[in-house]
N, C-alpha and C. Protein backbone atom coordinates (compact mmCIF):
# COMPACT_ATOMS: atom_id res chain seq x y z
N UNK A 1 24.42 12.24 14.15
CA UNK A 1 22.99 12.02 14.05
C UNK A 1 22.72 10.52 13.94
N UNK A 2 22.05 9.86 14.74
CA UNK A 2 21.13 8.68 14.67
C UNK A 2 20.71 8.42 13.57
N UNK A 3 20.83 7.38 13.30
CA UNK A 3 20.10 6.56 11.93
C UNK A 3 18.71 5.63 11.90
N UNK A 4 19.15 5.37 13.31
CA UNK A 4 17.71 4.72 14.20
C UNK A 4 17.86 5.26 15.65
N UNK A 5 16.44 5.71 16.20
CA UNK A 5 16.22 6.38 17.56
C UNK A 5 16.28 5.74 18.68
N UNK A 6 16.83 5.32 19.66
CA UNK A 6 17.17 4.67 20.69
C UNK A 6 15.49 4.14 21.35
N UNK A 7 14.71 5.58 20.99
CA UNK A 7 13.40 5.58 21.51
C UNK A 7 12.63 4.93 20.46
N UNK A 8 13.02 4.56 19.50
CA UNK A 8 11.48 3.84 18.88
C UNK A 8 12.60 2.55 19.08
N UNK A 9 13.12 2.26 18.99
CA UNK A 9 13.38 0.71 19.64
C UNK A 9 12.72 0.37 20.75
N UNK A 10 13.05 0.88 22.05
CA UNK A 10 12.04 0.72 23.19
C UNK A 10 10.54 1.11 22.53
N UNK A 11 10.39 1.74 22.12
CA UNK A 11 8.73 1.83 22.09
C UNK A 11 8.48 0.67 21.74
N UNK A 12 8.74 0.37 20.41
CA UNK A 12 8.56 -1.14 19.79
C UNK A 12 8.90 -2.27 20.97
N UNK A 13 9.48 -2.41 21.42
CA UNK A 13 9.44 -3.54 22.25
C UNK A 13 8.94 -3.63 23.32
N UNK A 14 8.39 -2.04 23.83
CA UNK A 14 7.61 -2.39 24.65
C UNK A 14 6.05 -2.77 24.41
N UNK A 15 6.22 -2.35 22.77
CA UNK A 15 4.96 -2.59 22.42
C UNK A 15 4.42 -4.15 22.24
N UNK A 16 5.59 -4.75 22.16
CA UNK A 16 5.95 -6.52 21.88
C UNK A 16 5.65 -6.90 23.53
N UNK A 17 5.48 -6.02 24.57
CA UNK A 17 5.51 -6.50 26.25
C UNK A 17 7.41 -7.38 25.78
N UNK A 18 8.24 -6.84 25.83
CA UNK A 18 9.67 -7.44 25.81
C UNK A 18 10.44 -6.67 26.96
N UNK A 19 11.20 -7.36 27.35
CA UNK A 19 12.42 -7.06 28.44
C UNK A 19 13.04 -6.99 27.32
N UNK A 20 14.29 -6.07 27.47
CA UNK A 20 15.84 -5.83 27.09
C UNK A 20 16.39 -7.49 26.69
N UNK A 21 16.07 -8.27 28.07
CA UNK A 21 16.80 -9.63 27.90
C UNK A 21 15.61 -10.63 26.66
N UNK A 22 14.49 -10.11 26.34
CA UNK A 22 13.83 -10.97 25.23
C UNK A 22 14.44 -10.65 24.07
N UNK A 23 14.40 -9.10 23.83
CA UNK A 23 14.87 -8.75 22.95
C UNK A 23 16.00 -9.75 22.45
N UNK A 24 17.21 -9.20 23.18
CA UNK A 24 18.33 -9.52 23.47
C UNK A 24 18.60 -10.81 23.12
N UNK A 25 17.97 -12.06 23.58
CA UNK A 25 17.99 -13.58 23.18
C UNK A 25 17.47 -13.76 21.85
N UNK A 26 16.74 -12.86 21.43
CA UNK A 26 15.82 -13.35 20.29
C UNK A 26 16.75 -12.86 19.12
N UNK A 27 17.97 -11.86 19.41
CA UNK A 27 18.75 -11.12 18.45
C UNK A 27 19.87 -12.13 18.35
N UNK A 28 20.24 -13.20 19.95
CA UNK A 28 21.57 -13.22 20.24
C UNK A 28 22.33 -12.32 20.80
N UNK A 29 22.14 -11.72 21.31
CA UNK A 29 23.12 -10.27 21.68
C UNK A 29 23.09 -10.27 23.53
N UNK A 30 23.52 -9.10 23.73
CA UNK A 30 23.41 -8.96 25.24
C UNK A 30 22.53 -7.98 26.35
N UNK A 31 22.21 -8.19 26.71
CA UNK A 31 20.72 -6.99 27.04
C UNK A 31 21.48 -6.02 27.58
N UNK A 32 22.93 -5.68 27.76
CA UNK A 32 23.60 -4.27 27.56
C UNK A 32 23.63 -3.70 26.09
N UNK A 33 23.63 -4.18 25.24
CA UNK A 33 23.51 -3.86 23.87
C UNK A 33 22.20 -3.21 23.40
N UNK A 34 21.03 -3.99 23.57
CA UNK A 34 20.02 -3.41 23.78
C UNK A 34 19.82 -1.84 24.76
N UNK A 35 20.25 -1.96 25.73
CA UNK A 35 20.21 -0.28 26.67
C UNK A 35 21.20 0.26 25.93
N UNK A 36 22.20 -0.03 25.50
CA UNK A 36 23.11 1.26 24.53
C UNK A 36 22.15 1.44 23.14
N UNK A 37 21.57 0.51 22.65
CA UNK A 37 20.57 1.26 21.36
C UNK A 37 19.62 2.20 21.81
N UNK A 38 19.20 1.53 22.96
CA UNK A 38 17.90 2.56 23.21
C UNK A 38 18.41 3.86 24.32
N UNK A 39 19.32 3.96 24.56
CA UNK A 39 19.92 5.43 25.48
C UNK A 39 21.10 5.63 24.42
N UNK A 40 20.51 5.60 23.34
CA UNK A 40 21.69 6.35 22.05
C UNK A 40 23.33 6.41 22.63
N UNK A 41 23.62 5.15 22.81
CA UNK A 41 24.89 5.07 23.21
C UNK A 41 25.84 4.14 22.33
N UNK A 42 25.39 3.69 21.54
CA UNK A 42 25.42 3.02 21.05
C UNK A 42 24.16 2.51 19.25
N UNK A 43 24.44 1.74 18.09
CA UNK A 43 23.42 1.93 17.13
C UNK A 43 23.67 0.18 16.27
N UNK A 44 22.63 -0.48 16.20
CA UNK A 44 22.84 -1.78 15.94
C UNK A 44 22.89 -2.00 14.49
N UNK A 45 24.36 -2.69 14.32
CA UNK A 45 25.26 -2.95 13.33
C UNK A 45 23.90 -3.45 11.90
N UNK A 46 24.47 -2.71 10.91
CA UNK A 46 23.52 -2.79 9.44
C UNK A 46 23.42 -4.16 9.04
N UNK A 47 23.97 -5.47 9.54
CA UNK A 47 23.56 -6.67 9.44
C UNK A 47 22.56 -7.37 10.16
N UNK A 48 22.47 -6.55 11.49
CA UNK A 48 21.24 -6.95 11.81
C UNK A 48 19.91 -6.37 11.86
N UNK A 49 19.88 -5.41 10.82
CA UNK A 49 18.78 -4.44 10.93
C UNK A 49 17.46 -5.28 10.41
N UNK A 50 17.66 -6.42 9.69
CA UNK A 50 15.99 -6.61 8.74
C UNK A 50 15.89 -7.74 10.03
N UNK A 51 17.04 -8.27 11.01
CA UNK A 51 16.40 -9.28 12.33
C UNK A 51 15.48 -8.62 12.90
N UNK A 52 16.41 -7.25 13.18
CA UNK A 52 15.57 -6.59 14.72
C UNK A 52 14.01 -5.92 14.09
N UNK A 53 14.22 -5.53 12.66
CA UNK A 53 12.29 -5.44 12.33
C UNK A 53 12.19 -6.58 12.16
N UNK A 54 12.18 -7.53 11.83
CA UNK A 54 11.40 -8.65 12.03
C UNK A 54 10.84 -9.03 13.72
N UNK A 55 12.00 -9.22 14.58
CA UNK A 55 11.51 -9.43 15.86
C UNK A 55 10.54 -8.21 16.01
N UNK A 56 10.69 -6.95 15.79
CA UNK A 56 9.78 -5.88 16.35
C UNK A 56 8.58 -5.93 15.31
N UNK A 57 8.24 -6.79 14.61
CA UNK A 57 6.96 -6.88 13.80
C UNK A 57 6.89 -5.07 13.11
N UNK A 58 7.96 -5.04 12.54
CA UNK A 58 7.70 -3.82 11.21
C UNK A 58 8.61 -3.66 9.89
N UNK A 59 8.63 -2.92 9.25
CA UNK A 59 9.10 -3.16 8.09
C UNK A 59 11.01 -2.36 8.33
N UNK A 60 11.39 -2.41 7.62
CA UNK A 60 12.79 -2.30 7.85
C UNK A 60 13.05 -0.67 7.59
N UNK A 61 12.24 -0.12 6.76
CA UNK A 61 11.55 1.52 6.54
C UNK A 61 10.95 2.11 7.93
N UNK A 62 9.92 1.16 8.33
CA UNK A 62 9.65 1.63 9.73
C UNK A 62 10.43 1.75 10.76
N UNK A 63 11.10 1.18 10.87
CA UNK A 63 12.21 1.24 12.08
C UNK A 63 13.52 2.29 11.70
N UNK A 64 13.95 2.44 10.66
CA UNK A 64 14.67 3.38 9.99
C UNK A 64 13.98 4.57 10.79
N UNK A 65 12.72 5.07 10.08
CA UNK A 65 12.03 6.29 9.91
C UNK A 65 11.63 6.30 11.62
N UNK A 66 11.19 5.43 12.17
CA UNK A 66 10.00 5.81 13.36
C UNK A 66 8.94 5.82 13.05
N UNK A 67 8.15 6.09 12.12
CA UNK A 67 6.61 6.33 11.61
C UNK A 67 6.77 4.51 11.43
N UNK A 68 5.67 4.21 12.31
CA UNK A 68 5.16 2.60 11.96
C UNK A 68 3.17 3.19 12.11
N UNK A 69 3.07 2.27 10.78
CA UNK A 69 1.73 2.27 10.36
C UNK A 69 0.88 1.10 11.21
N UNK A 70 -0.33 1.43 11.66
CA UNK A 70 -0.97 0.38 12.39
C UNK A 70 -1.81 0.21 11.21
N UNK A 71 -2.22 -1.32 10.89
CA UNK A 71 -3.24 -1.71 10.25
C UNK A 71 -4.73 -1.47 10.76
N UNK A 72 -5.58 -0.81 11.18
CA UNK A 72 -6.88 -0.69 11.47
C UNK A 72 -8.37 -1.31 11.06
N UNK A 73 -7.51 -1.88 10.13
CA UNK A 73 -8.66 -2.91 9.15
C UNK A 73 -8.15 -4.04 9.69
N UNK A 74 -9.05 -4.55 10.85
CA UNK A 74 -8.74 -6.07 11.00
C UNK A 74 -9.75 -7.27 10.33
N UNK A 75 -10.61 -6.32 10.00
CA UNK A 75 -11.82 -7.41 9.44
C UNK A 75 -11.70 -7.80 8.10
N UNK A 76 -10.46 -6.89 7.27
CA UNK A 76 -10.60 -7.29 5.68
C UNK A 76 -11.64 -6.77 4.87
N UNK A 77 -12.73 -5.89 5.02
CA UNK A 77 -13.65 -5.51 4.04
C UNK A 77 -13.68 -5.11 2.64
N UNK A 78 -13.54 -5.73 1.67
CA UNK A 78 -13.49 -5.22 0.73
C UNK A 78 -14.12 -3.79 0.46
N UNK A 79 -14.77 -3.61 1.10
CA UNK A 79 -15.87 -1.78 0.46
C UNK A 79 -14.25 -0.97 1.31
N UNK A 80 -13.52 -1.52 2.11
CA UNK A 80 -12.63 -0.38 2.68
C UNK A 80 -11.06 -0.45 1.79
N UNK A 81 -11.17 -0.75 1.01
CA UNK A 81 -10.00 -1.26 -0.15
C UNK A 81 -9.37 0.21 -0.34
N UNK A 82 -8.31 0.06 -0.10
CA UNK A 82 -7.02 1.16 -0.69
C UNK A 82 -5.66 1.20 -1.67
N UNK A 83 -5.91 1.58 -2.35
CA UNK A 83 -5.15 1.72 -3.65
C UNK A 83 -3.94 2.55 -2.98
N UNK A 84 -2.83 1.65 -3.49
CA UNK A 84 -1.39 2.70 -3.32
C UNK A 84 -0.72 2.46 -4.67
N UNK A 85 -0.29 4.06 -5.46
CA UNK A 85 0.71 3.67 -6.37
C UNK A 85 1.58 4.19 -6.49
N UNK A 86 2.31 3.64 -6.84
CA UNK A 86 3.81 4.20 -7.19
C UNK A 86 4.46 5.61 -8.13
N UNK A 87 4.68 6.40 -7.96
CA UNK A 87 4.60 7.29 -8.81
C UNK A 87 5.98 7.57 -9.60
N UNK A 88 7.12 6.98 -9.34
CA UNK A 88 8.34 5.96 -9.61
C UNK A 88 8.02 5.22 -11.28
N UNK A 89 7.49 4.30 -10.49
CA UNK A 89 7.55 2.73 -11.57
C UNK A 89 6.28 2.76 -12.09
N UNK A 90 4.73 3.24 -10.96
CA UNK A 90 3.64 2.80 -11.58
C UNK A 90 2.74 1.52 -11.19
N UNK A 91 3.70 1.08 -10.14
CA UNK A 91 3.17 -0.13 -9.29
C UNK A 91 1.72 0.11 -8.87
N UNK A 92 0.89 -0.69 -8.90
CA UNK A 92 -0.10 -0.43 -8.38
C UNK A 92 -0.59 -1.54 -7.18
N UNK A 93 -0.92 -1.27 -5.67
CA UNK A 93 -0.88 -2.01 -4.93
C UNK A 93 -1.99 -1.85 -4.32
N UNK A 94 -3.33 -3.31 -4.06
CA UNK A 94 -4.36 -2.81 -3.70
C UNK A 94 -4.63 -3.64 -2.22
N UNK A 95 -5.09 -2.65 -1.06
CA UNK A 95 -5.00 -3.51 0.27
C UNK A 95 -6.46 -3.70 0.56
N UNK A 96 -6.80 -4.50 1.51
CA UNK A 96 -8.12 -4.63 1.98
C UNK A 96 -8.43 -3.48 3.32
N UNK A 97 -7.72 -2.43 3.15
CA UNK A 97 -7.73 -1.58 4.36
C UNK A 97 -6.33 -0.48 4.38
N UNK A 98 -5.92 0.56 5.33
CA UNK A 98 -4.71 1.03 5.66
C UNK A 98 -3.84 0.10 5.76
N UNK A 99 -2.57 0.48 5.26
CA UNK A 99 -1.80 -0.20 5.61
C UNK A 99 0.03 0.46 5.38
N UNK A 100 1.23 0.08 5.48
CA UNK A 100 2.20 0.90 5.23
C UNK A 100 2.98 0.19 3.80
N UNK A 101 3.01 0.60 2.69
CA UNK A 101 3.76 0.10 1.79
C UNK A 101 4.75 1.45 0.94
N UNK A 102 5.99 0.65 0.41
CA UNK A 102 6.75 1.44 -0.15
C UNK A 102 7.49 0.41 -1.10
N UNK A 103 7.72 1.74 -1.76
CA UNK A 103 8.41 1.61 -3.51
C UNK A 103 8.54 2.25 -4.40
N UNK A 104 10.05 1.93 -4.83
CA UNK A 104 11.22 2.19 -4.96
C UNK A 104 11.59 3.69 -4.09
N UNK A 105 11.50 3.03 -2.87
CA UNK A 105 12.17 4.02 -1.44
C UNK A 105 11.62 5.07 -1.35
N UNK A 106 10.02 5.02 -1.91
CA UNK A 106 9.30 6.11 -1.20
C UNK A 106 8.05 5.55 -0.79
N UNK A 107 7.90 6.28 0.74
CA UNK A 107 6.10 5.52 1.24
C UNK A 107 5.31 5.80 0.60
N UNK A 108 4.18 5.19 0.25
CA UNK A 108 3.59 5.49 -0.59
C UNK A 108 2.16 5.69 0.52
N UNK A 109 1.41 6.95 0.19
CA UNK A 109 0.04 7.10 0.59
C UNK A 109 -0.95 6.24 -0.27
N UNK A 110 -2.08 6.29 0.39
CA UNK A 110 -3.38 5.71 -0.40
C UNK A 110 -3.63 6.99 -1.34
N UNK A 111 -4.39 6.43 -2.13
CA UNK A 111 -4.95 7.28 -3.28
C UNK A 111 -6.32 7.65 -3.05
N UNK A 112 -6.44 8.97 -2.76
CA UNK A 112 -8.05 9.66 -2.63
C UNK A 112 -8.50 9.37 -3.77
N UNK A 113 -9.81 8.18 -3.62
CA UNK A 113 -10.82 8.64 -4.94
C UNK A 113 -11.67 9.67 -4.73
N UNK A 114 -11.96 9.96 -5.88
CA UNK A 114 -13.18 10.91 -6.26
C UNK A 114 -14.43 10.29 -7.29
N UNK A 115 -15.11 11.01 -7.51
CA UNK A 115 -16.72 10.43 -8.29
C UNK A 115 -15.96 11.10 -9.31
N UNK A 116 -16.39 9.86 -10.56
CA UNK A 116 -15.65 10.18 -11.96
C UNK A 116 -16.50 11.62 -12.22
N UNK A 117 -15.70 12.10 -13.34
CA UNK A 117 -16.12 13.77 -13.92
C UNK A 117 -16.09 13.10 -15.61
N UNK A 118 -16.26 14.17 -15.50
CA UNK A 118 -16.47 14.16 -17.34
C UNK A 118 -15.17 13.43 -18.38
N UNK A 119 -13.97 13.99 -17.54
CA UNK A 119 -13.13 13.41 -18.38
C UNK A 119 -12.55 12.43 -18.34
N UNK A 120 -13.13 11.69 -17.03
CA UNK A 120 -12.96 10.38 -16.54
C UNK A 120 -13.87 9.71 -16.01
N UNK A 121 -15.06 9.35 -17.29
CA UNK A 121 -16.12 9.29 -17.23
C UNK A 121 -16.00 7.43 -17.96
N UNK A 122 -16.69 6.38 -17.41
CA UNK A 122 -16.64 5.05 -17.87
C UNK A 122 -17.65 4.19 -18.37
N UNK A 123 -17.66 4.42 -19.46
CA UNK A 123 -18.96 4.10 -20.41
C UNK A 123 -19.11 2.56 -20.20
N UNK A 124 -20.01 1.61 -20.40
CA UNK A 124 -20.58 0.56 -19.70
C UNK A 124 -21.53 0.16 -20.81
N UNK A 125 -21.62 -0.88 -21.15
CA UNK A 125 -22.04 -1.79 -22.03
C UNK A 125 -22.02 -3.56 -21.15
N UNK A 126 -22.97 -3.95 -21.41
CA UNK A 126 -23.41 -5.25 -21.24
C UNK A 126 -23.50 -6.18 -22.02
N UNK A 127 -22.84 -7.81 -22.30
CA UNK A 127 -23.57 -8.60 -22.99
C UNK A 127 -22.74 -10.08 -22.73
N UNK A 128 -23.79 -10.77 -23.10
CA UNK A 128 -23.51 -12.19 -22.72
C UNK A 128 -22.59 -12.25 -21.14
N UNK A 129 -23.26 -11.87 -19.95
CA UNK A 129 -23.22 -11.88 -18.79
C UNK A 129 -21.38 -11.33 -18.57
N UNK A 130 -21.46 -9.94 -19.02
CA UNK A 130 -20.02 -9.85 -19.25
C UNK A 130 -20.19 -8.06 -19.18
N UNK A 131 -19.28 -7.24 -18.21
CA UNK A 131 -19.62 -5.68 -17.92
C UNK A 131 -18.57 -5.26 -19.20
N UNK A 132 -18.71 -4.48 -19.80
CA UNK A 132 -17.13 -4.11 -20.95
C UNK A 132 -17.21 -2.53 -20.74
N UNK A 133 -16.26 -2.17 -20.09
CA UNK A 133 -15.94 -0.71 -19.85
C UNK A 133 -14.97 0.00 -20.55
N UNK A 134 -15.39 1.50 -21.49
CA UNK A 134 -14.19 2.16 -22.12
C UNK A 134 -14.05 3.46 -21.71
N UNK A 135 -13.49 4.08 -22.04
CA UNK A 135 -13.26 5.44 -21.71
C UNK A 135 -12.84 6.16 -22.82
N UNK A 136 -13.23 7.57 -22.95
CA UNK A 136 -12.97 7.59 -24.01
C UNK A 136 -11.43 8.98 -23.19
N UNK A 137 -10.32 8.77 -23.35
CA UNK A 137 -8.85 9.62 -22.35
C UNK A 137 -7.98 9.15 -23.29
N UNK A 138 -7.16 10.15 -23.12
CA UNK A 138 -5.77 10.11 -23.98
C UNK A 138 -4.99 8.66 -23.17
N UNK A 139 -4.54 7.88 -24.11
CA UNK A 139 -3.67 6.84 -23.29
C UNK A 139 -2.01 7.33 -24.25
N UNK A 140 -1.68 8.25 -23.83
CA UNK A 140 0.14 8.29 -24.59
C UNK A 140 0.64 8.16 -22.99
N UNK A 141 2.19 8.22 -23.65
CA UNK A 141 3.19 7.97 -22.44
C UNK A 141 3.20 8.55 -21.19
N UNK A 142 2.79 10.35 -21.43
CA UNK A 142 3.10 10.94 -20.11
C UNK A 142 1.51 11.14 -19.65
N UNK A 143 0.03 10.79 -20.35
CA UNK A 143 -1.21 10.91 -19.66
C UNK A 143 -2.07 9.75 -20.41
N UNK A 144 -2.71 8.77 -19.07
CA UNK A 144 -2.89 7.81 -19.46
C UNK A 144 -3.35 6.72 -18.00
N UNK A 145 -4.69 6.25 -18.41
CA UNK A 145 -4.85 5.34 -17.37
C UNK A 145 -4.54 3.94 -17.49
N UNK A 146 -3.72 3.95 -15.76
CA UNK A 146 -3.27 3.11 -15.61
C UNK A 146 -3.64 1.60 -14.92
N UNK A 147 -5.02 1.37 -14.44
CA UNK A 147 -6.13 0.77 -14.54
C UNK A 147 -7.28 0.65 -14.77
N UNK A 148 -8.30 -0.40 -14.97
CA UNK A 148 -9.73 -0.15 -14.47
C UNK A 148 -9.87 -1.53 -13.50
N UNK A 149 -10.74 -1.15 -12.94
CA UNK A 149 -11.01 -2.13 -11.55
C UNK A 149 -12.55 -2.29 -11.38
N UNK A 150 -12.74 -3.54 -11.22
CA UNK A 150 -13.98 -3.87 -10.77
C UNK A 150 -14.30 -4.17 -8.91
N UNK A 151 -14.73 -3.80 -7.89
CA UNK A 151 -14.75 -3.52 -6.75
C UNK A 151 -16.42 -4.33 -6.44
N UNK A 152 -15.91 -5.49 -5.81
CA UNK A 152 -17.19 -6.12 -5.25
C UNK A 152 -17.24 -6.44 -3.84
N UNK A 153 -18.25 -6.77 -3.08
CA UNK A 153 -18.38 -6.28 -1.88
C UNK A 153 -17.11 -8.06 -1.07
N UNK A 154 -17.29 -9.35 -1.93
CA UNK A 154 -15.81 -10.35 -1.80
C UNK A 154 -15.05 -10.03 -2.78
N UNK A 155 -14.60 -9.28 -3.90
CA UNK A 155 -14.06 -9.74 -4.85
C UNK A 155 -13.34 -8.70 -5.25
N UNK A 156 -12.23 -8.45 -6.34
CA UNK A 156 -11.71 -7.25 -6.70
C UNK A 156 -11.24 -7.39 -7.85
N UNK A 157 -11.20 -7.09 -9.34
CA UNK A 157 -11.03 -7.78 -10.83
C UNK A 157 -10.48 -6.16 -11.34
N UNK A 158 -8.81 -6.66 -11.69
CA UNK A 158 -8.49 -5.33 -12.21
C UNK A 158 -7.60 -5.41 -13.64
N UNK A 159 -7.78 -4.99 -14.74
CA UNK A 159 -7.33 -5.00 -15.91
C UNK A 159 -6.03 -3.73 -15.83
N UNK A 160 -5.10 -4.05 -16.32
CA UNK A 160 -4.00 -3.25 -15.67
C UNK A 160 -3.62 -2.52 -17.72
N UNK A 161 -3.68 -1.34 -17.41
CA UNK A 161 -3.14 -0.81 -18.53
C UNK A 161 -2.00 -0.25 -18.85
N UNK A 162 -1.84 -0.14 -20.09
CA UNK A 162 -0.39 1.04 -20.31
C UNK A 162 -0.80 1.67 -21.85
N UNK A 163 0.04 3.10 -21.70
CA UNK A 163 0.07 3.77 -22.56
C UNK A 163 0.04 3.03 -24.42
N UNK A 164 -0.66 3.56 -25.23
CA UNK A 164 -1.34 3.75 -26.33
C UNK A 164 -1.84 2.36 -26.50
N UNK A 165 -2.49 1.59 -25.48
CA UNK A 165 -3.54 0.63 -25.45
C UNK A 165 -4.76 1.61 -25.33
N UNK A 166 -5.91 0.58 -25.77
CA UNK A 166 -7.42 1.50 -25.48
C UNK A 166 -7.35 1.26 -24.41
N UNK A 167 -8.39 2.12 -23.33
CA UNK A 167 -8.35 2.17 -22.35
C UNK A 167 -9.87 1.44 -22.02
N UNK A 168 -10.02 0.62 -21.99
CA UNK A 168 -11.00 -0.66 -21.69
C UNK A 168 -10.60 -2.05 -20.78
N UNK A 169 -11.76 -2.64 -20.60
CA UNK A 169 -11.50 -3.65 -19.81
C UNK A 169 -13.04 -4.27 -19.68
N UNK A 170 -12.90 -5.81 -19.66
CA UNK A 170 -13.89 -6.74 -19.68
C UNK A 170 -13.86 -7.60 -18.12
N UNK A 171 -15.03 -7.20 -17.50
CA UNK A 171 -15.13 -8.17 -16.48
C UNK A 171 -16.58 -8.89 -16.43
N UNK A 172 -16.41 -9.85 -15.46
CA UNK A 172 -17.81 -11.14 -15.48
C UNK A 172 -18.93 -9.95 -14.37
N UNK A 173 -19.99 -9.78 -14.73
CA UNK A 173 -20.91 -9.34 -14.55
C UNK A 173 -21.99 -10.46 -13.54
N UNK A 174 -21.65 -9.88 -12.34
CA UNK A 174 -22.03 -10.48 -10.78
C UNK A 174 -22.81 -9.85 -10.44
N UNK A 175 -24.20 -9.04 -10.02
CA UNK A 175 -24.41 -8.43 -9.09
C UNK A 175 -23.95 -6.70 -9.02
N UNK A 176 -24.03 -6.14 -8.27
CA UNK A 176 -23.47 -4.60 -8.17
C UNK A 176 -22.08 -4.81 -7.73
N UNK A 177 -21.66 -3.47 -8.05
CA UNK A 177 -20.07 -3.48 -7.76
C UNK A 177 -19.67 -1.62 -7.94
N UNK A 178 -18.31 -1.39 -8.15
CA UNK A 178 -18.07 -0.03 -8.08
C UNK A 178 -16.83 -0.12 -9.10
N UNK A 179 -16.89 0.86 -10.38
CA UNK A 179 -15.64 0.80 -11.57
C UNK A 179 -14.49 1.59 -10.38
N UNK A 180 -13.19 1.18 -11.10
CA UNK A 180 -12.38 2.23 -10.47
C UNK A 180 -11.86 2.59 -11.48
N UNK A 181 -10.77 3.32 -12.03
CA UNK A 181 -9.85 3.57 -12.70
C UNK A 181 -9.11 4.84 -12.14
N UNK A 182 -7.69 4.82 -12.23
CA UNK A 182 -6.44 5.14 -12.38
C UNK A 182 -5.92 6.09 -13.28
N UNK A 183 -6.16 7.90 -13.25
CA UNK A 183 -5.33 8.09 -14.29
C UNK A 183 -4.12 9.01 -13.51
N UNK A 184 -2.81 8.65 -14.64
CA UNK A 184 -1.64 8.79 -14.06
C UNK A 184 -1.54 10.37 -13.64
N UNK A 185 -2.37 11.55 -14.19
CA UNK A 185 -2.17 12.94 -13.62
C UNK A 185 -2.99 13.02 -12.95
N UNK A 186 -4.34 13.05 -12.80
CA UNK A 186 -5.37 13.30 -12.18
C UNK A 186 -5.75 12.61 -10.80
N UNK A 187 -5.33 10.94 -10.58
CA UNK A 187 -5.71 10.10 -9.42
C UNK A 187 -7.47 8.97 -9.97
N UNK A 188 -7.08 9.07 -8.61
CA UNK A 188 -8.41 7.26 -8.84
C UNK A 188 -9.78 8.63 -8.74
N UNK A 189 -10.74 7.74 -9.68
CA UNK A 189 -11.78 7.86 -9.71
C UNK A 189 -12.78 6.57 -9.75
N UNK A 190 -14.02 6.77 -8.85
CA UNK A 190 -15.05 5.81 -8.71
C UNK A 190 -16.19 6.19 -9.40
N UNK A 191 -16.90 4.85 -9.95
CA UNK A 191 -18.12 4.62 -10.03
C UNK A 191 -19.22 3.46 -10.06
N UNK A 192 -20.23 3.99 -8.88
CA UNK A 192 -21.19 2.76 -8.89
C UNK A 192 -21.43 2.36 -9.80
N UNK A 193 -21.92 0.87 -9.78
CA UNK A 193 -22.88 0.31 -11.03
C UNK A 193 -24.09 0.24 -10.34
């Protein structure tokens, strides 16, 4: 069994508009080397695997797997912001759009928000030009949110939590925006201001 597909090599490079022989120069190698990767005759040696995603513009997971993620957000919008976290470590990773990330060796999807509910509900207080958000949720080890986020149409302000801290957070009070928060069983929940 293949470890990498002969066919997503060619796809990828044809997706680059590459000949065998671009490839090939850009690796060092020989553009017979290249037709034995891609007519599975052959499989390119584990030292050069993070070259050849680099030349093929993807991640070293993508070329492994075959699934390469297209970015679709070329404009950067903040209102299209996607939360990926880790369900591992707890990483929390926030993009200005789709995008492909992984950690600790698993892809990670975006996180569906939902409109907060009752039990992840974010109480809001104002003063001296300053938003202060609490919640009132269990923060112990195994249930417990793991951010709150402030979401502005340039900007993104996120107070990162952990277990048996209160679950609050102070941000500068701009204009409208959207709370987020993070809890580790349930998922992201939103709310306008």
């Amino acid at each position: 069994m293949n470890w990498i597909a002969g066919s997503t090599i060619r796809d990828l490079r044809l997706k680059k508009q590459m000949t065998q022989k671009d490839l090939a120069d850009r690796l060092s190698l020989s553009d017979k080397t290249i037709s034995k990767w891609e007519t599975d005759k052959g499989l390119p040696d584990i030292s050069i695997i993070a070259d050849l995603a680099e030349v093929l513009s993807v991640s070293v997971s993508e070329l492994l797997t075959g699934a390469v993620a297209e970015n679709k957000n070329r404009g950067a919008n903040m209102r299209r912001s996607k939360f990926y976290i880790c369900p591992v470590c707890g990483n929390v990773i926030h993009a200005m759009g789709e995008g492909a990330f992984s950690c600790c060796g698993i892809r990670l999807p975006a996180a569906e928000a939902e409109s907060m509910d009752e039990a992840h509900d974010i109480n809001i207080e104002t003063s001296d030009g300053d938003i202060y958000a609490t919640m009132d949720h269990p923060m112990e080890k195994g249930h417990y949110i793991s951010f709150i986020g402030l979401l502005r149409d340039n900007s993104f302000q996120m107070e990162k939590l952990y277990p048996e801290q209160n679950a609050e957070a102070r941000f500068r009070m701009v204009g409208r925006g959207t709370l987020i928060c993070y809890c580790n069983r349930h998922g992201l929940f939103t709310k306008k201001l």
